[in-house]
C-alpha atoms as a PDB file:
ATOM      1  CA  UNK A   1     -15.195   0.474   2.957  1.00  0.00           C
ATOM      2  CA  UNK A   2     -13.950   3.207   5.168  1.00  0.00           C
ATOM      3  CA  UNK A   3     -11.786   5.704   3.323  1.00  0.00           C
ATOM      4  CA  UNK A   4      -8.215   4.947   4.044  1.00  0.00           C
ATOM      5  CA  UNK A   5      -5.360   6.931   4.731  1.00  0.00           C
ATOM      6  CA  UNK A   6      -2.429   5.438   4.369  1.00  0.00           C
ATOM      7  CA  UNK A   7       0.824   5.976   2.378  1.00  0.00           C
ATOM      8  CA  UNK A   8       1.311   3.941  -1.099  1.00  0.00           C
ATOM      9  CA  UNK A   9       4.692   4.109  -2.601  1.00  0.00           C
ATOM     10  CA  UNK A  10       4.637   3.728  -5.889  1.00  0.00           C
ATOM     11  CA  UNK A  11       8.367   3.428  -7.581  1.00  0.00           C
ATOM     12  CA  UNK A  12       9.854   1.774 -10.704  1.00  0.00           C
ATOM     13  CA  UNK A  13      12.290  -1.340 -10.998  1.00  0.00           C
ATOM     14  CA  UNK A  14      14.711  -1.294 -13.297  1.00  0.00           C
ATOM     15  CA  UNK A  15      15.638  -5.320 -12.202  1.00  0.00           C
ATOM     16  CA  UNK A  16      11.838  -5.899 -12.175  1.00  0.00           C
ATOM     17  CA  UNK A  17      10.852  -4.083 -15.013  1.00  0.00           C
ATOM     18  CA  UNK A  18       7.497  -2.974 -13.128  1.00  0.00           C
ATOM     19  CA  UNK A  19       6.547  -0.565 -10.687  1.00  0.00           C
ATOM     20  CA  UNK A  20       6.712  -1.998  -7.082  1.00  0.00           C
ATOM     21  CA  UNK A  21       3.852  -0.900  -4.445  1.00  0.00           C
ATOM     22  CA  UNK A  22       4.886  -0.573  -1.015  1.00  0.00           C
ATOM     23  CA  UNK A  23       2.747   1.099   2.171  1.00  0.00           C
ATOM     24  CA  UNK A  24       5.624   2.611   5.129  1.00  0.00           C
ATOM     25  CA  UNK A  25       2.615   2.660   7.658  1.00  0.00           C
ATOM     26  CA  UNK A  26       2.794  -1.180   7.721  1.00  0.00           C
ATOM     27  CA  UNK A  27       5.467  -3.490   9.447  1.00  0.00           C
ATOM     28  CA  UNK A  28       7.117  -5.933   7.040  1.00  0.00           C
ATOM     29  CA  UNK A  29       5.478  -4.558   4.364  1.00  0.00           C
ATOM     30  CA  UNK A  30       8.377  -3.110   1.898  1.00  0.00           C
ATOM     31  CA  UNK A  31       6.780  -3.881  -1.553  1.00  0.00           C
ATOM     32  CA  UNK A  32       3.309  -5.437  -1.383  1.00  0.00           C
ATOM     33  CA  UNK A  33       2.112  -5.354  -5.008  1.00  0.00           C
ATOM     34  CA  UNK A  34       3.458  -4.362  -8.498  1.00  0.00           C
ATOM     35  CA  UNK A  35       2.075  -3.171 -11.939  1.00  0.00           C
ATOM     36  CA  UNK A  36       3.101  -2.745 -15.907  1.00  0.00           C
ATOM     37  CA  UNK A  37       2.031   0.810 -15.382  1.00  0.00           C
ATOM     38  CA  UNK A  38       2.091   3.806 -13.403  1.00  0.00           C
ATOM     39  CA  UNK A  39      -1.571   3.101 -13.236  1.00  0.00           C
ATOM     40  CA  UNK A  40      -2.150  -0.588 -12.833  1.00  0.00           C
ATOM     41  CA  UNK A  41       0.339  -0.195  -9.822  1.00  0.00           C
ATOM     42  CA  UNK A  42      -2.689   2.306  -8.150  1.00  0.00           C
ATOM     43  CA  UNK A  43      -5.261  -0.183  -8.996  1.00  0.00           C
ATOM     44  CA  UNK A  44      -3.146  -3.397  -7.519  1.00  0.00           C
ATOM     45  CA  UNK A  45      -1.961  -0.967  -4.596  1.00  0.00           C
ATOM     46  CA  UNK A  46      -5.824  -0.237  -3.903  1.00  0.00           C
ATOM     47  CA  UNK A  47      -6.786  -3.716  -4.172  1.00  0.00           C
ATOM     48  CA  UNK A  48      -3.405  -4.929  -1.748  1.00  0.00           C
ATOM     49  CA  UNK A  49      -4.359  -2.337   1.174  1.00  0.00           C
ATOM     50  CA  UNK A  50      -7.962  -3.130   1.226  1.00  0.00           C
ATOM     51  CA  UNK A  51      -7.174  -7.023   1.275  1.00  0.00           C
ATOM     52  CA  UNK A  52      -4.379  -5.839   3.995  1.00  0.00           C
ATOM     53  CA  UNK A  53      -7.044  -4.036   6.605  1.00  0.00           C
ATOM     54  CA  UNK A  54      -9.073  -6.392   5.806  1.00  0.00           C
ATOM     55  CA  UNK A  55      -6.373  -9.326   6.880  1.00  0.00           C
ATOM     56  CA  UNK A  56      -5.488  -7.389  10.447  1.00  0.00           C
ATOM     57  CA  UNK A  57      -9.363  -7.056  10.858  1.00  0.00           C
ATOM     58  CA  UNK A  58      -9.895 -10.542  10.389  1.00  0.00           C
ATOM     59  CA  UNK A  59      -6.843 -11.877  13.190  1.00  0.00           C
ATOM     60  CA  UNK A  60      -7.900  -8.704  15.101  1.00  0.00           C
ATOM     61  CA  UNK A  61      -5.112  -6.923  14.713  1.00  0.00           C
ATOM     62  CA  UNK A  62      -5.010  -3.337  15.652  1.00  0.00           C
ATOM     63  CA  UNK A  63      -4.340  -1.052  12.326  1.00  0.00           C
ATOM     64  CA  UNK A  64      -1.341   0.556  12.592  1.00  0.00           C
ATOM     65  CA  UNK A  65      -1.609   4.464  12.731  1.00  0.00           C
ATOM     66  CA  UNK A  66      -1.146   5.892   9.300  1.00  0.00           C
ATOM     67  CA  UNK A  67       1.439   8.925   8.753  1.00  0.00           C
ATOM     68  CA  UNK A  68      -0.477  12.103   8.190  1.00  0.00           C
ATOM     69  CA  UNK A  69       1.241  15.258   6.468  1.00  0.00           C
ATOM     70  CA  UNK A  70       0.255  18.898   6.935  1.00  0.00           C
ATOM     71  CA  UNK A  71       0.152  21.046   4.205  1.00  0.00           C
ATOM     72  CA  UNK A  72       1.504  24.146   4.757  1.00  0.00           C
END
């Protein structure tokens, strides 16, 4: 799969006792996946954007344009 660049937020909930996985670049999308961990979060967030391209692909829906920072 291409490399993609798109924002994952990755923030605990106290009320959810997990850390909640969102992606910004994405419409709709406030929290898309969770984990126990800091780490299982990355692995479910990994998993939830590839599964979301892949969804847009498959309706043929345009990706949306991910933020990019510069680094100063």
């Amino acid at each position: 799969m291409t490399k993609l660049k798109y924002q994952m937020v990755i923030q605990w909930s106290d009320e959810d006792d997990c850390f909640l996985v969102g992606f910004p670049d994405f419409p709709g999308q406030q929290w898309r996946t969770h984990g126990d961990t800091y780490e299982a979060a990355v692995t479910n967030g990994i998993e939830a954007l590839e599964s979301l391209t892949i969804a847009y692909e498959a309706v043929g829906d345009p990706l949306p344009e991910p933020t990019v920072c510069s680094a100063a």
